[in-house]
Protein backbone atom coordinates (compact mmCIF):
# COMPACT_ATOMS: atom_id res chain seq x y z
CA UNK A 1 -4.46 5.03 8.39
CA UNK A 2 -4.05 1.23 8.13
CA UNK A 3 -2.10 1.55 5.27
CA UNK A 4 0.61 3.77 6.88
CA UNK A 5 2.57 1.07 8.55
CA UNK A 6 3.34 -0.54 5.32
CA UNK A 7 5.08 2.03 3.37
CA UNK A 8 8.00 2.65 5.76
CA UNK A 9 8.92 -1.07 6.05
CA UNK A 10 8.63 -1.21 2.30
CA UNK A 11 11.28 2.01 1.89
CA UNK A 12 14.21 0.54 3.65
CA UNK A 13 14.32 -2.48 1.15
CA UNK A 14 14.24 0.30 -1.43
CA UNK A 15 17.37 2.45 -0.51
CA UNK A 16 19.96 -1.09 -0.14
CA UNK A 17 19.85 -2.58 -3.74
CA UNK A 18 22.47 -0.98 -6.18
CA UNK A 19 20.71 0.99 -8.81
CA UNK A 20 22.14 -1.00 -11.37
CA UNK A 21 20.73 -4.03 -9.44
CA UNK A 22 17.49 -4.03 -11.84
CA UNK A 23 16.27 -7.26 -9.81
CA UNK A 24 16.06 -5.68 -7.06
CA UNK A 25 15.23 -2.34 -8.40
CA UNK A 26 12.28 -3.97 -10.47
CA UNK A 27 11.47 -6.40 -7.10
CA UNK A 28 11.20 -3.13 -5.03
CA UNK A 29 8.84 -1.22 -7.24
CA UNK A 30 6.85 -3.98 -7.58
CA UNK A 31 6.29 -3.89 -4.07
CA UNK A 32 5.37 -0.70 -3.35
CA UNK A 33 2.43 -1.21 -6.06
CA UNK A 34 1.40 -3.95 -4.16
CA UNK A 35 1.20 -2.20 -1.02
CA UNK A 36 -0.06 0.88 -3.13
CA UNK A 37 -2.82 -1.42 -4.26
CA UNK A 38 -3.40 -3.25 -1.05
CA UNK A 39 -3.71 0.20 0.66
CA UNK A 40 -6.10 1.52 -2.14
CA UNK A 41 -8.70 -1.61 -1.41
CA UNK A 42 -8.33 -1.15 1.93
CA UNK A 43 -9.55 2.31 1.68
CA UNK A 44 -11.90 1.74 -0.52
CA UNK A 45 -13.49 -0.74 1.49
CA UNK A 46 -13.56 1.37 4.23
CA UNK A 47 -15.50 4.14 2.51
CA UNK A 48 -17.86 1.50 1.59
CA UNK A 49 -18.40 0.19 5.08
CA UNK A 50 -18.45 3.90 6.18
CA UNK A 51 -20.83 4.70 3.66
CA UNK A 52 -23.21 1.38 4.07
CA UNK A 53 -22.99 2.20 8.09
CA UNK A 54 -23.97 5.55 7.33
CA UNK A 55 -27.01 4.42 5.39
CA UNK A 56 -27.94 1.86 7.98
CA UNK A 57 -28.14 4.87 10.26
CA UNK A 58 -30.31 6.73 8.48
């Protein structure tokens, strides 16, 4: 869930550029793979601190 605030900010900035605006075009994809990416490590590292809390537990 902490990665759901960032995709809707990112979308906005997606829709404005002209689609022959490759700058921009190429600027706003590369954006949502960071905040793909950013997401993906954030999950991951909460299934690893789920996981290690888990094992703690037991």
């Amino acid at each position: 869930m902490a990665c759901g605030p960032s995709v809707p900010s990112v979308a906005p900035f997606c829709r404005y550029p002209h689609p022959y605006d490759r700058l921009r075009v190429s600027t706003c994809m590369w954006i949502n793979k960071v905040a793909m990416m950013r997401c993906a490590a954030l999950l991951a590292l909460f299934a690893a601190s789920v996981e290690g809390a888990s094992a703690d537990a037991a």
